[in-house]
PDB file of N, CA and C in Angstrom:
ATOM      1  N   UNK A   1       5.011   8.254 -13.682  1.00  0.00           N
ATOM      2  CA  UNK A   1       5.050   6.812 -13.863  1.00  0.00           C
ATOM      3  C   UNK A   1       5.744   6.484 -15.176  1.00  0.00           C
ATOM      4  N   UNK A   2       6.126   5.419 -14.979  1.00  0.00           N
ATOM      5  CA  UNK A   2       7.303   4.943 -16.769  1.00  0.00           C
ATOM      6  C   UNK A   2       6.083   3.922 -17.059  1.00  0.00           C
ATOM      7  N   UNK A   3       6.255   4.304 -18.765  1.00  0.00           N
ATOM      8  CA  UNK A   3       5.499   3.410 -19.434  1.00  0.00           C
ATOM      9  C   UNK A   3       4.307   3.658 -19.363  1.00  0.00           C
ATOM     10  N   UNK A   4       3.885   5.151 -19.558  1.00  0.00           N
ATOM     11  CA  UNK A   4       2.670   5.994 -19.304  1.00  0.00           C
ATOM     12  C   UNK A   4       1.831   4.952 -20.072  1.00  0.00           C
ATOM     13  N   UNK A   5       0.333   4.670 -20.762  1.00  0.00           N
ATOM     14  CA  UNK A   5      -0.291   3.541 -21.346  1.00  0.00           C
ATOM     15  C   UNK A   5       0.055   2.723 -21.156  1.00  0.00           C
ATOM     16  N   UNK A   6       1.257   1.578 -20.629  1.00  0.00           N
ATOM     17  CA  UNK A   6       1.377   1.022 -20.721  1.00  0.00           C
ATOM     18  C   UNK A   6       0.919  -0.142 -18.792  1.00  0.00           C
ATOM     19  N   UNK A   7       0.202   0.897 -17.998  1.00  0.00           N
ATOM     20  CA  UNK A   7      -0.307   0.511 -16.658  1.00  0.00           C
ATOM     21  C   UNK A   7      -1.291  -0.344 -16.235  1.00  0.00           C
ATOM     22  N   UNK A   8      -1.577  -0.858 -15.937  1.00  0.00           N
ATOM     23  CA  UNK A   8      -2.947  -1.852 -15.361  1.00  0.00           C
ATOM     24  C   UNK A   8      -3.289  -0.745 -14.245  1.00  0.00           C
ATOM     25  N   UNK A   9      -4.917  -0.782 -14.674  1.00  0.00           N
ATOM     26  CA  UNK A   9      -5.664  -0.058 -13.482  1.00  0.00           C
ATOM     27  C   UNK A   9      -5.253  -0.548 -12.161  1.00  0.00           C
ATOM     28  N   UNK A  10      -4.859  -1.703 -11.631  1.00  0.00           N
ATOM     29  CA  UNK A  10      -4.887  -2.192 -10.852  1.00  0.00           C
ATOM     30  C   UNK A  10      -3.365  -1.361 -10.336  1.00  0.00           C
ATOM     31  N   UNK A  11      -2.404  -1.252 -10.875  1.00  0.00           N
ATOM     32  CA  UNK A  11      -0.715  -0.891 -10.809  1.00  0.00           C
ATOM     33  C   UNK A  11      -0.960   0.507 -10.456  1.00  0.00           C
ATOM     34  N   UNK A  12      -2.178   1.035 -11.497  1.00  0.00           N
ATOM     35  CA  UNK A  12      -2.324   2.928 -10.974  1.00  0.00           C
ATOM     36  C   UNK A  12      -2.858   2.929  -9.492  1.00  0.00           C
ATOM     37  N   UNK A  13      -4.243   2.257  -9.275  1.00  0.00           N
ATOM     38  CA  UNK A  13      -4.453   2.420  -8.037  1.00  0.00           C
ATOM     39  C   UNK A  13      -3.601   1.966  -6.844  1.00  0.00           C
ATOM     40  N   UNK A  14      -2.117   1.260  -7.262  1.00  0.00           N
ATOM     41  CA  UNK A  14      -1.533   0.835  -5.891  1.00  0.00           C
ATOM     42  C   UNK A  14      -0.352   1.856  -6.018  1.00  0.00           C
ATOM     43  N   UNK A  15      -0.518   2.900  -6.725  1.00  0.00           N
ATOM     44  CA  UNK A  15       1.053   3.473  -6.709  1.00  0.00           C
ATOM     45  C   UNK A  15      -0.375   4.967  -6.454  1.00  0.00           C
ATOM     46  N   UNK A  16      -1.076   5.129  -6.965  1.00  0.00           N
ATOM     47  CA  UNK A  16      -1.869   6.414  -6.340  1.00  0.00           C
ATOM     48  C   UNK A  16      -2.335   5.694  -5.012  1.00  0.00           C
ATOM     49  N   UNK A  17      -2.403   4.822  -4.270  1.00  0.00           N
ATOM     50  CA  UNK A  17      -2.622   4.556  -2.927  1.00  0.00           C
ATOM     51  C   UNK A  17      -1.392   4.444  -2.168  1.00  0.00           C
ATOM     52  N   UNK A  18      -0.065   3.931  -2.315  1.00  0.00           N
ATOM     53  CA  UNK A  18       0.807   4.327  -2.142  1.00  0.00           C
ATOM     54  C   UNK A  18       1.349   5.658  -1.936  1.00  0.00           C
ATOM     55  N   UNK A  19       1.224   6.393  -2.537  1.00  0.00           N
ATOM     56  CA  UNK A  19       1.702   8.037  -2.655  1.00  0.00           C
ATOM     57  C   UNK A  19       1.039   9.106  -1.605  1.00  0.00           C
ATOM     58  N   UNK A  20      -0.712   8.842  -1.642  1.00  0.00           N
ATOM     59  CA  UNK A  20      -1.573   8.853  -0.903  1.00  0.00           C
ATOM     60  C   UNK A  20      -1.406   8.548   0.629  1.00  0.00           C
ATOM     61  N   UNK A  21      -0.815   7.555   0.954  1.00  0.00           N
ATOM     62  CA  UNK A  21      -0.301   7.285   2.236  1.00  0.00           C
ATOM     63  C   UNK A  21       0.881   7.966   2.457  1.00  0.00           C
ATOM     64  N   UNK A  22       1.984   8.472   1.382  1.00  0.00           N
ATOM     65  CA  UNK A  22       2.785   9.215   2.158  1.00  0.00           C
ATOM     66  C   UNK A  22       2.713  10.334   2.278  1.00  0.00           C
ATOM     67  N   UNK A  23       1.526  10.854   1.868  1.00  0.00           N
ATOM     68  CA  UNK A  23       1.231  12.464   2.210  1.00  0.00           C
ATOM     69  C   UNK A  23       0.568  11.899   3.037  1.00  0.00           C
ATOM     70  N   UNK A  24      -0.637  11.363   3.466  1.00  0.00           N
ATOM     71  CA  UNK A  24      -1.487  11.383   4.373  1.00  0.00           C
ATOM     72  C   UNK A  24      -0.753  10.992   5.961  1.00  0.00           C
ATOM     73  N   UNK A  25       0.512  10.572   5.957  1.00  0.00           N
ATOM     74  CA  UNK A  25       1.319  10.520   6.890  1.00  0.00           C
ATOM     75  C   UNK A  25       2.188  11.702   7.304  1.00  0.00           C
ATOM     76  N   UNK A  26       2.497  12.161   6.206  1.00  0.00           N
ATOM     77  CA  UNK A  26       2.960  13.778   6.778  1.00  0.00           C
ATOM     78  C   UNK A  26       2.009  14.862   7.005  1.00  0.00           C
ATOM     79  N   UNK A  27       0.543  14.785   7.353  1.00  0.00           N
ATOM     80  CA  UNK A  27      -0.256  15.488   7.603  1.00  0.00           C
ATOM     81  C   UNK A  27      -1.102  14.479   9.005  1.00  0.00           C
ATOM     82  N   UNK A  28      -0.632  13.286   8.929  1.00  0.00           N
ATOM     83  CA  UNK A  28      -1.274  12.922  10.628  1.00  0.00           C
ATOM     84  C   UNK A  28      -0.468  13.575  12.151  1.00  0.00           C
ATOM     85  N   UNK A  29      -0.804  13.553  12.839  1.00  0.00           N
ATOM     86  CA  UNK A  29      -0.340  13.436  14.116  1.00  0.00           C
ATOM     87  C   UNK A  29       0.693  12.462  14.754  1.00  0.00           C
ATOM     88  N   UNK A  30       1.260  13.183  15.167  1.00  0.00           N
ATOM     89  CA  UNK A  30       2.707  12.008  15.335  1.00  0.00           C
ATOM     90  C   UNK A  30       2.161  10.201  16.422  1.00  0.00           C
ATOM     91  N   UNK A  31       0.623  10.636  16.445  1.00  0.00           N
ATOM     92  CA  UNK A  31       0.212   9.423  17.624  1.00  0.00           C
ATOM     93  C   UNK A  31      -0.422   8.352  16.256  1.00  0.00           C
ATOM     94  N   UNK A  32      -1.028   8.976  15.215  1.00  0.00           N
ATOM     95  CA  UNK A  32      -1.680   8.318  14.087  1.00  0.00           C
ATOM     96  C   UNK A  32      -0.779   7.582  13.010  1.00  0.00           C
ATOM     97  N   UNK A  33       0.761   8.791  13.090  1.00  0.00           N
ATOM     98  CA  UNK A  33       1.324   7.719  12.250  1.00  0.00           C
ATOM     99  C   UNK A  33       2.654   6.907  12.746  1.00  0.00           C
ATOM    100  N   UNK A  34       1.969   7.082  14.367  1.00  0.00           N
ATOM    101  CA  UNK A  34       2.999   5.707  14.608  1.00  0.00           C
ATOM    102  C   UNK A  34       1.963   4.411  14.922  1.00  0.00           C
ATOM    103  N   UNK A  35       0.806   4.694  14.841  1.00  0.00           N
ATOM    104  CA  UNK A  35       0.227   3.704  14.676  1.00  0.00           C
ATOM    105  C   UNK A  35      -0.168   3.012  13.050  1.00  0.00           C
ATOM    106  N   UNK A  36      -0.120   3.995  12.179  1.00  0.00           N
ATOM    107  CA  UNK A  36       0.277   3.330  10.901  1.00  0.00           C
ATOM    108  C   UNK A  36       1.648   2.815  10.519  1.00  0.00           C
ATOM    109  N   UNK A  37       2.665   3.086  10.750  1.00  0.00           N
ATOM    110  CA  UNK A  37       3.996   2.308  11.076  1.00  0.00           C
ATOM    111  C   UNK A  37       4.025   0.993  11.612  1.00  0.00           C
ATOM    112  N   UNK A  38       2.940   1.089  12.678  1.00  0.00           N
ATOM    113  CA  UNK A  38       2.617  -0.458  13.434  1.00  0.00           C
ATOM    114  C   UNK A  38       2.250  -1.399  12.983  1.00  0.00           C
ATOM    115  N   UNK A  39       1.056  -0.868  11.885  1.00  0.00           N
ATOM    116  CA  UNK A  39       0.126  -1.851  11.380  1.00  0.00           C
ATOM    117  C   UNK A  39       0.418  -2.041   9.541  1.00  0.00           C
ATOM    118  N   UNK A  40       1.261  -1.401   9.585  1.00  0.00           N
ATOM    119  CA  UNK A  40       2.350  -1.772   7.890  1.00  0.00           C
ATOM    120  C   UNK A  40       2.784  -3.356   7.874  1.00  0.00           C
ATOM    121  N   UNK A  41       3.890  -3.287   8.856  1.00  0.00           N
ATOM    122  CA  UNK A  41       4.038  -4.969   8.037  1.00  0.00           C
ATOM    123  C   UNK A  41       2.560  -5.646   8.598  1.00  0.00           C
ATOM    124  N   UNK A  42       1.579  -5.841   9.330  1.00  0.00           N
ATOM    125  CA  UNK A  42      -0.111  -6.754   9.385  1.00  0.00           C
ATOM    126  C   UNK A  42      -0.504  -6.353   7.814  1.00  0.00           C
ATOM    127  N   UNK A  43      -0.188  -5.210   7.262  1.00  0.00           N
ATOM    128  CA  UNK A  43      -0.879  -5.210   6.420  1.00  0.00           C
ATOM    129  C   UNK A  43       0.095  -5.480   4.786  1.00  0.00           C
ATOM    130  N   UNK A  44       1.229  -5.711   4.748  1.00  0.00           N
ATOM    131  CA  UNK A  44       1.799  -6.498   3.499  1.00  0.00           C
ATOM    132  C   UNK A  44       1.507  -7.888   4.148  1.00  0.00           C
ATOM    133  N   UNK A  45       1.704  -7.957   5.360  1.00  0.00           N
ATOM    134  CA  UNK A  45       1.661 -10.051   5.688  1.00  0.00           C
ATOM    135  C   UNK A  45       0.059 -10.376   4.767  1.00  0.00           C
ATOM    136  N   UNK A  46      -0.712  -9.624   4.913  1.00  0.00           N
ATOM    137  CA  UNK A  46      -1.983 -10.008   4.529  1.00  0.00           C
ATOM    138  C   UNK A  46      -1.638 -10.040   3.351  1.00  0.00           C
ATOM    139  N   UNK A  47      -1.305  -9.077   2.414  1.00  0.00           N
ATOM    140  CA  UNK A  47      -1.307  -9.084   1.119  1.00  0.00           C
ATOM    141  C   UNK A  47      -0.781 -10.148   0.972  1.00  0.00           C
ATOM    142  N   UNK A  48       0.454 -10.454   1.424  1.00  0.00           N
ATOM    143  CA  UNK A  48       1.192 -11.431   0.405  1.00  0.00           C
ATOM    144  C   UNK A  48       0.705 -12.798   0.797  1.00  0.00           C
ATOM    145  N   UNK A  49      -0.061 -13.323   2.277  1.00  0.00           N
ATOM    146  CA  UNK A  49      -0.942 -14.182   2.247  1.00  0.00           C
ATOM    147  C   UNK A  49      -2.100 -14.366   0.897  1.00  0.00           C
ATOM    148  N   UNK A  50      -2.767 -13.273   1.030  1.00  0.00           N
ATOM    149  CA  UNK A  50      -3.766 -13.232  -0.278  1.00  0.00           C
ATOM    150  C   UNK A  50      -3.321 -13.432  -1.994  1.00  0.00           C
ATOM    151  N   UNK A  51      -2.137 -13.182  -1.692  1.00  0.00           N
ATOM    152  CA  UNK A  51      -1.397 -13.657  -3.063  1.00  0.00           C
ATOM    153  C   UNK A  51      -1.296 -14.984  -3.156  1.00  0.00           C
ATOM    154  N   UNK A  52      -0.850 -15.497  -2.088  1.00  0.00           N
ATOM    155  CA  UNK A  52      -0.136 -17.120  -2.244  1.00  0.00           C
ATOM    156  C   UNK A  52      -1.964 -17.692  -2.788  1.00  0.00           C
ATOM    157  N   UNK A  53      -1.095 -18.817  -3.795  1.00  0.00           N
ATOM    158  CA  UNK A  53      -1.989 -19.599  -4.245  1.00  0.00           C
ATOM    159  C   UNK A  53      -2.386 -20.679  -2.959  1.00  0.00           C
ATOM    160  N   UNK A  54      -3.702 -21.212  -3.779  1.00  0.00           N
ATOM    161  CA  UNK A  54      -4.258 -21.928  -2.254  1.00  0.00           C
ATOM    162  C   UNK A  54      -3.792 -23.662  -2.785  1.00  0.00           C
ATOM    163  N   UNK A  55      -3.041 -23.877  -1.770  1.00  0.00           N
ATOM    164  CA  UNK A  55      -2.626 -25.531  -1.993  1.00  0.00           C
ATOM    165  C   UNK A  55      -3.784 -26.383  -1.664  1.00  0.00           C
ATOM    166  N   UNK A  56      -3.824 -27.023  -2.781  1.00  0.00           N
ATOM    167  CA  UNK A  56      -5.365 -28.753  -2.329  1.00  0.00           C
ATOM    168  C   UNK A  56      -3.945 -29.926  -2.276  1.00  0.00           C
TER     169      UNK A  56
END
């Protein structure tokens, strides 16, 4: 990582969960990670829903 100290816990756990998924995809079954392929963009749409601020 660049800018070793310089990370938010939050930045480590999405780049060690990140990394994590791409080994854990080269050790599934070719039926498991085409169903994680599937459910990738459901799961940034959510994120970046949960980002957007909430309009009043």
């Amino acid at each position: 990582m660049q800018g070793a100290g310089n990370v938010s816990h939050n930045q480590a756990m999405d780049k060690a969960t990140q990394e994590y998924h791409k080994f854990e995809v080269r050790t599934l079954p070719p039926v498991e990670q085409e169903y994680l392929r599937t459910i990738q963009p459901l799961n940034k749409k959510a994120k970046d829903k949960n980002r957007e601020k909430p309009t009043k």
